[in-house]
N, C-alpha and C. Protein backbone atom coordinates (compact mmCIF):
# COMPACT_ATOMS: atom_id res chain seq x y z
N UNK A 1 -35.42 10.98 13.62
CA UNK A 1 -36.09 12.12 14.26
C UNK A 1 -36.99 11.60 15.38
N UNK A 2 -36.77 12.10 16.76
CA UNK A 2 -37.58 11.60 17.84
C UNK A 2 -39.54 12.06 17.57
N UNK A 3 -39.65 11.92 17.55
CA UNK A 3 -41.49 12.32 17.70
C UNK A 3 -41.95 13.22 19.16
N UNK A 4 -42.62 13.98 19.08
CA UNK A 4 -43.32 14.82 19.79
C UNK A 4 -44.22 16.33 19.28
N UNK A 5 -45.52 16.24 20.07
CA UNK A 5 -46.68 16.32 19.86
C UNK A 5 -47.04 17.57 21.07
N UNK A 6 -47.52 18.49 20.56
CA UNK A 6 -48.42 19.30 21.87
C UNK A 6 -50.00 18.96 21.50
N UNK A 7 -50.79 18.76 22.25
CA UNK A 7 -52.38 19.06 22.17
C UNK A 7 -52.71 20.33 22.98
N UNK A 8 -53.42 20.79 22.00
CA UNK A 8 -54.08 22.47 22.52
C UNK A 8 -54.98 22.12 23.09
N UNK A 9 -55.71 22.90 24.15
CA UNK A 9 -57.08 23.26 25.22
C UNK A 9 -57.63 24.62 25.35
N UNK A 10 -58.06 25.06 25.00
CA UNK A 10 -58.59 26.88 25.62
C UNK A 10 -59.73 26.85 26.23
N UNK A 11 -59.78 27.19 27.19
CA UNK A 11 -61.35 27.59 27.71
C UNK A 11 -61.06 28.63 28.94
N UNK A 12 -61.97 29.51 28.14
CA UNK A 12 -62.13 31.14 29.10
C UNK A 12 -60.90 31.64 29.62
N UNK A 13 -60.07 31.44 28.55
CA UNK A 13 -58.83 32.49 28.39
C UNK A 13 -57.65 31.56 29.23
N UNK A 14 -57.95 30.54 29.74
CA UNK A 14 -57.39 29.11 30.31
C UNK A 14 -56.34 28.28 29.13
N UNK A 15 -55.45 28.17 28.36
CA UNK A 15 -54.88 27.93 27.59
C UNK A 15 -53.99 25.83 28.33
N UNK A 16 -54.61 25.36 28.04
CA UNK A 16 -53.31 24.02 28.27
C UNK A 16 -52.87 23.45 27.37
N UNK A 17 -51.78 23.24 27.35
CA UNK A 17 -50.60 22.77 26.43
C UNK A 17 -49.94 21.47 26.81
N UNK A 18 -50.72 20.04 26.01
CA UNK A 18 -50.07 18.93 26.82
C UNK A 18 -49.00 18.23 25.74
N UNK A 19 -47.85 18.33 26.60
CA UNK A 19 -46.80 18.08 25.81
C UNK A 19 -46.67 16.39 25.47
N UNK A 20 -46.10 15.75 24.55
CA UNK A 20 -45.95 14.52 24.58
C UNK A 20 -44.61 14.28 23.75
N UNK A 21 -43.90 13.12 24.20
CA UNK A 21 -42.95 12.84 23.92
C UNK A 21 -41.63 12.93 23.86
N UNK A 22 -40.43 13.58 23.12
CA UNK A 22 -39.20 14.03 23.35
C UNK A 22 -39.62 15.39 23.10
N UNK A 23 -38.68 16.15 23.87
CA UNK A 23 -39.27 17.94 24.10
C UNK A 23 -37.64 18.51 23.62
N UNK A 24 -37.38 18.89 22.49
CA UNK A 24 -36.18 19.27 22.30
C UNK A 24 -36.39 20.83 21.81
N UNK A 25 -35.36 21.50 20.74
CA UNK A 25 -35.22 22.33 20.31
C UNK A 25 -36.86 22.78 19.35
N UNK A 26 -37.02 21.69 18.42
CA UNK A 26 -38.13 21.39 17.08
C UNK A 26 -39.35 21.40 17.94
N UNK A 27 -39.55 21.06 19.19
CA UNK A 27 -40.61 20.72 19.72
C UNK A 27 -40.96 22.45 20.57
N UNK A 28 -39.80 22.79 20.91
CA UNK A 28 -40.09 24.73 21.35
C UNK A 28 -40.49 25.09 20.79
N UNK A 29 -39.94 25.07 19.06
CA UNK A 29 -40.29 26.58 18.17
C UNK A 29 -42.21 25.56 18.01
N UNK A 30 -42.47 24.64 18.15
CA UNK A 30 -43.95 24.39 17.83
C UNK A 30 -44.62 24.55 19.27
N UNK A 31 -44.52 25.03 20.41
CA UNK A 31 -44.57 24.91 21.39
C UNK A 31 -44.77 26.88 21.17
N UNK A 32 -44.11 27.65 20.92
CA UNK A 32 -44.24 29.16 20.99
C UNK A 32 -44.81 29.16 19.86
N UNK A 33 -45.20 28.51 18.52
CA UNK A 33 -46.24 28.83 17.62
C UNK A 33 -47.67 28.17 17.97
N UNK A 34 -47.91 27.21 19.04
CA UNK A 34 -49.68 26.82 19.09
C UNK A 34 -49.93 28.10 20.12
N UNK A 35 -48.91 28.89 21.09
CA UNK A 35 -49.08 29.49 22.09
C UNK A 35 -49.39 30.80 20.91
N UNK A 36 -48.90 30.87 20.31
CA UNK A 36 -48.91 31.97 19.31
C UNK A 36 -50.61 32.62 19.00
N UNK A 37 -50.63 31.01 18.11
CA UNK A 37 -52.05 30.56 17.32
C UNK A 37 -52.98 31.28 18.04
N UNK A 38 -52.74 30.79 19.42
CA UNK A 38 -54.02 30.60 20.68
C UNK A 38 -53.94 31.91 21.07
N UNK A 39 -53.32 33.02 21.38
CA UNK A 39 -53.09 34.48 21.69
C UNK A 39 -53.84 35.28 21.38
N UNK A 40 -54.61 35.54 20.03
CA UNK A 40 -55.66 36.34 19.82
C UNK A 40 -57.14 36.28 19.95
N UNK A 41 -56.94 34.61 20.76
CA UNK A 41 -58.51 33.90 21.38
C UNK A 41 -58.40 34.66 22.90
N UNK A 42 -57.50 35.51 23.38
CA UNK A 42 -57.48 35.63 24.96
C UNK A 42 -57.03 35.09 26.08
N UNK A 43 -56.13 34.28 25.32
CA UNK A 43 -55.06 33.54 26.58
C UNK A 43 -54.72 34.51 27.66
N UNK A 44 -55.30 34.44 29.15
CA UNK A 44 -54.72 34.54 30.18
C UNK A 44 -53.91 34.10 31.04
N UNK A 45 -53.80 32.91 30.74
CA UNK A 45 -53.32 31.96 31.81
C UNK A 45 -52.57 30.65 30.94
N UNK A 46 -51.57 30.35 31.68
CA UNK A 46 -51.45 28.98 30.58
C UNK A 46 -50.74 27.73 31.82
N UNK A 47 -50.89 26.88 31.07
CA UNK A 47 -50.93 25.55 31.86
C UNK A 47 -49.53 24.16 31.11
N UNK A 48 -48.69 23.88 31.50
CA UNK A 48 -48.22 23.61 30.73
C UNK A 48 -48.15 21.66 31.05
N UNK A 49 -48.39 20.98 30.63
CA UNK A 49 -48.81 19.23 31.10
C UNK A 49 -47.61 18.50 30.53
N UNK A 50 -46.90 18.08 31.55
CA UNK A 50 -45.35 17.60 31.16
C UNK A 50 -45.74 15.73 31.29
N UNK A 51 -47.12 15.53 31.79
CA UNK A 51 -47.14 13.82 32.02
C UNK A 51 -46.86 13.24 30.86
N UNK A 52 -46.48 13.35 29.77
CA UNK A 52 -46.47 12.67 28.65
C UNK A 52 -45.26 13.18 28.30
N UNK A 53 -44.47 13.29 28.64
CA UNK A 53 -42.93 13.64 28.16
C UNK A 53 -42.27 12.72 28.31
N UNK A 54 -40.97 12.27 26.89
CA UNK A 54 -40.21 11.25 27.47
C UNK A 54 -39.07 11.64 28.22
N UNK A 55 -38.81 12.70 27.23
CA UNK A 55 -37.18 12.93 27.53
C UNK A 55 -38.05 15.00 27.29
N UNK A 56 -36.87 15.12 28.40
CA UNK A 56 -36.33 16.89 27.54
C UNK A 56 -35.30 17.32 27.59
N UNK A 57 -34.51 17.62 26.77
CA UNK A 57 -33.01 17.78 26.19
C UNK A 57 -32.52 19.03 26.64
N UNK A 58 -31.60 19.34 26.71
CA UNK A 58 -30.91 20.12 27.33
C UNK A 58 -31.25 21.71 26.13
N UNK A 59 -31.18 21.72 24.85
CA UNK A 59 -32.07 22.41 23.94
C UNK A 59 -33.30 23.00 24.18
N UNK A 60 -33.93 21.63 24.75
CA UNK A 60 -35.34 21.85 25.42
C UNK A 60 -35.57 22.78 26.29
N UNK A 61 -34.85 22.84 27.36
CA UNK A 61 -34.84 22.90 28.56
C UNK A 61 -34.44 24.57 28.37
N UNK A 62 -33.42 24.98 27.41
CA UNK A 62 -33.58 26.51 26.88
C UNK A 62 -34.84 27.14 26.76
N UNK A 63 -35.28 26.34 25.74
CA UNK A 63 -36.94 26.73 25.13
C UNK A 63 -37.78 26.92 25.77
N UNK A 64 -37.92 25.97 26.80
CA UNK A 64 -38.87 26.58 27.97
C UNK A 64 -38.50 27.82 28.62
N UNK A 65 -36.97 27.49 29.20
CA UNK A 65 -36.94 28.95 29.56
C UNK A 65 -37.42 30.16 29.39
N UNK A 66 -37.24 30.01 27.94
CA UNK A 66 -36.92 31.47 26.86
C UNK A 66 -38.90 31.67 26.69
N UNK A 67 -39.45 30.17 26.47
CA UNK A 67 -40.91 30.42 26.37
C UNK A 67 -41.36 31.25 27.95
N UNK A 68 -41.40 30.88 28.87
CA UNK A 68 -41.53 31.02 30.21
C UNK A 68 -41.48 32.57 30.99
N UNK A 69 -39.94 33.03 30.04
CA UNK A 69 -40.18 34.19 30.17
C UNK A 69 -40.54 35.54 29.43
N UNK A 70 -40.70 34.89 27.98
CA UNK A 70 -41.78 35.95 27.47
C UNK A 70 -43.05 35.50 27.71
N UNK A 71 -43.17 35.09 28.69
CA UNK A 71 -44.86 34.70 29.07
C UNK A 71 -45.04 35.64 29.93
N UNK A 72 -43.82 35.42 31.26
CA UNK A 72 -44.01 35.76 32.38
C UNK A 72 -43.54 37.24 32.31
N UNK A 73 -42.71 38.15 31.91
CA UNK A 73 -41.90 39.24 31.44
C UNK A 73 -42.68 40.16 30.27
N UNK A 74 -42.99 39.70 29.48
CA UNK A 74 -43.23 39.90 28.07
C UNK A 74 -44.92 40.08 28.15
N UNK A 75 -45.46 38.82 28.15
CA UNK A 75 -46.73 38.64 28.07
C UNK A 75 -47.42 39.43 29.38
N UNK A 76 -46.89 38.88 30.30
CA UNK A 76 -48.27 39.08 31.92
C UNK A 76 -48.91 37.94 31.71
N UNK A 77 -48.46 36.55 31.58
CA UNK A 77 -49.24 35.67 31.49
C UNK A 77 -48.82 34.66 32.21
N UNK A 78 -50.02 34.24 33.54
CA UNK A 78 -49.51 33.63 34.35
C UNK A 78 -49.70 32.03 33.80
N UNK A 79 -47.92 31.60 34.57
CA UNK A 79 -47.92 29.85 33.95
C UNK A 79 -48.14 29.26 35.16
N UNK A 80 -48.50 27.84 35.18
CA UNK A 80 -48.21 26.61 35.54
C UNK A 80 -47.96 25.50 35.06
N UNK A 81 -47.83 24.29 36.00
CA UNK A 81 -47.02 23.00 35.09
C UNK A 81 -47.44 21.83 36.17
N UNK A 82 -47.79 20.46 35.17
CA UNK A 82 -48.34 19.90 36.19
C UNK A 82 -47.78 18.11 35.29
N UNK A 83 -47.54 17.31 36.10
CA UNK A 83 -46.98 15.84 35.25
C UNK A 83 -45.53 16.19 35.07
N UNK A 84 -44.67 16.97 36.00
CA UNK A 84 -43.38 17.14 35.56
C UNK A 84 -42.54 15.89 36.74
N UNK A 85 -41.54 15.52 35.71
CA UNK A 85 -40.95 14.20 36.60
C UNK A 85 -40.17 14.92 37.51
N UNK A 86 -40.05 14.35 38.71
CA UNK A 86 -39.19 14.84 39.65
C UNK A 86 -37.93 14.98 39.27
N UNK A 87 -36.89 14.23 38.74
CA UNK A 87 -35.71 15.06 37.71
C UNK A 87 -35.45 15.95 36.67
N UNK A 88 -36.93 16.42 36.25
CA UNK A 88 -37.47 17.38 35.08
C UNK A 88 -37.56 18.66 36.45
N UNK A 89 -37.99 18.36 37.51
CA UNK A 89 -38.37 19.57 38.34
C UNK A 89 -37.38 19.78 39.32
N UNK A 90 -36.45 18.98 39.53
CA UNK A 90 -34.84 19.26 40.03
C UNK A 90 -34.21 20.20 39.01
N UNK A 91 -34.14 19.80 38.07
CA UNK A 91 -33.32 21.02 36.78
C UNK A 91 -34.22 22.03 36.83
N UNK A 92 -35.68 22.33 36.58
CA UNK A 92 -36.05 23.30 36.49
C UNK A 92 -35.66 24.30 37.73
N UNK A 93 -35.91 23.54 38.94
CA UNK A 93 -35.35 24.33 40.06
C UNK A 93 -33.85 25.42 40.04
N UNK A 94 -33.13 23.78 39.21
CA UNK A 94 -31.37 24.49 39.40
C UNK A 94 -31.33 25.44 38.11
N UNK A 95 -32.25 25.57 37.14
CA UNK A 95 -31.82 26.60 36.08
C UNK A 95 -33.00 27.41 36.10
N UNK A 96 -33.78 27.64 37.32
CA UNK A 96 -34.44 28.86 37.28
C UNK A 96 -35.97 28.85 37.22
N UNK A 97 -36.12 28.48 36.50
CA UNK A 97 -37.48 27.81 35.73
C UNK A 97 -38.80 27.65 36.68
N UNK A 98 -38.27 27.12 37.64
CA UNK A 98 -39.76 26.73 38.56
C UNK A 98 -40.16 28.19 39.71
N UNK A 99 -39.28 29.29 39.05
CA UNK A 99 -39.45 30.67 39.22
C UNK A 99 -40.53 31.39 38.96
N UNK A 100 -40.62 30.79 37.69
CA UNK A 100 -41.37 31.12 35.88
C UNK A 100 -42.65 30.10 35.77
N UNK A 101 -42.57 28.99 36.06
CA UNK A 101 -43.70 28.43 36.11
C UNK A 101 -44.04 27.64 37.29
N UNK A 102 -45.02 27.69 37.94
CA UNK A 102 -45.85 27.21 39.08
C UNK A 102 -45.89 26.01 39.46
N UNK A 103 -45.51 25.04 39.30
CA UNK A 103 -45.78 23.49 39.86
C UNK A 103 -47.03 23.11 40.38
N UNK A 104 -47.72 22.39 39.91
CA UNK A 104 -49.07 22.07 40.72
C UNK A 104 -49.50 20.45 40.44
N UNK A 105 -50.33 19.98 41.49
CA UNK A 105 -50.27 18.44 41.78
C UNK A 105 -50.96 18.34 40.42
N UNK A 106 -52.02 19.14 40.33
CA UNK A 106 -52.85 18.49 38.62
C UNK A 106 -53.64 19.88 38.05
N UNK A 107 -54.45 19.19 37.59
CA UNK A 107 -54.86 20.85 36.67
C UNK A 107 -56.15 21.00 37.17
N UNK A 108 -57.08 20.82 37.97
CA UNK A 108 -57.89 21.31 38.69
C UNK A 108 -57.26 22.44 39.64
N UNK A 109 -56.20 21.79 40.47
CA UNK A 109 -55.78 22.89 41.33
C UNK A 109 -55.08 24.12 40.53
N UNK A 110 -54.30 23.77 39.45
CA UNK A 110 -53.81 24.84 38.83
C UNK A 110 -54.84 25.83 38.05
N UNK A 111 -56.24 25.51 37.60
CA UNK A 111 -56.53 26.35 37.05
C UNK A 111 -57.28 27.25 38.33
N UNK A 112 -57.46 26.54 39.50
CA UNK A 112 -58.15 27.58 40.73
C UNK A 112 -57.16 28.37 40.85
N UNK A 113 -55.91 28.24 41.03
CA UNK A 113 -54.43 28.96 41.39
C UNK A 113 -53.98 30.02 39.98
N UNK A 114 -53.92 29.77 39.01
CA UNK A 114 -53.45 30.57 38.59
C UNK A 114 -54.73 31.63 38.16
């Protein structure tokens, strides 16, 4: 079993989610339950920190989707994403994704932006 880890952040309805390690299928469904957790604290905004990712699997790469757009569709909750590898943000491009979440150099600028 590969290993991977989210660490939670909230502040003033500011939600970041820093991912670590392999980002597959197992790592979504815990990825839409800390987002879950964190929902009735007032998440407005969410932030999503890909610098610590090894790999994300093609599974993965669903999950975000599917997270992304009950954020963006569902919720009203604006995303961004920041530490994504430039071949992590080529696919997101070609399957939609960087539609759904914001790209930003780091998370100072993303939390002025979103």
């Amino acid at each position: 079993m590969r290993q991977s880890s989210i660490e939670v952040a909230l502040d003033n309805g500011f939600l970041v989610l820093r991912l670590k390690g392999y980002f597959d299928k197992s790592a979504g469904s815990v990825l839409s339950g800390e987002f879950e957790r964190q929902l009735p604290l007032g998440v407005n905004r969410c932030l999503l920190d890909f610098s610590q990712i090894t790999i994300i699997n093609s599974p993965g790469i669903t999950c975000l989707l599917e997270f992304a757009e009950n954020m963006r569709y569902e919720r009203k909750i604006s995303m961004g994403c920041i530490g994504t590898a430039d071949m992590y943000q080529e696919i997101f491009e070609a399957v939609g994704l960087s539609e759904l979440i914001t790209p930003f150099p780091d998370e100072a600028t993303a939390r002025n932006s979103l």
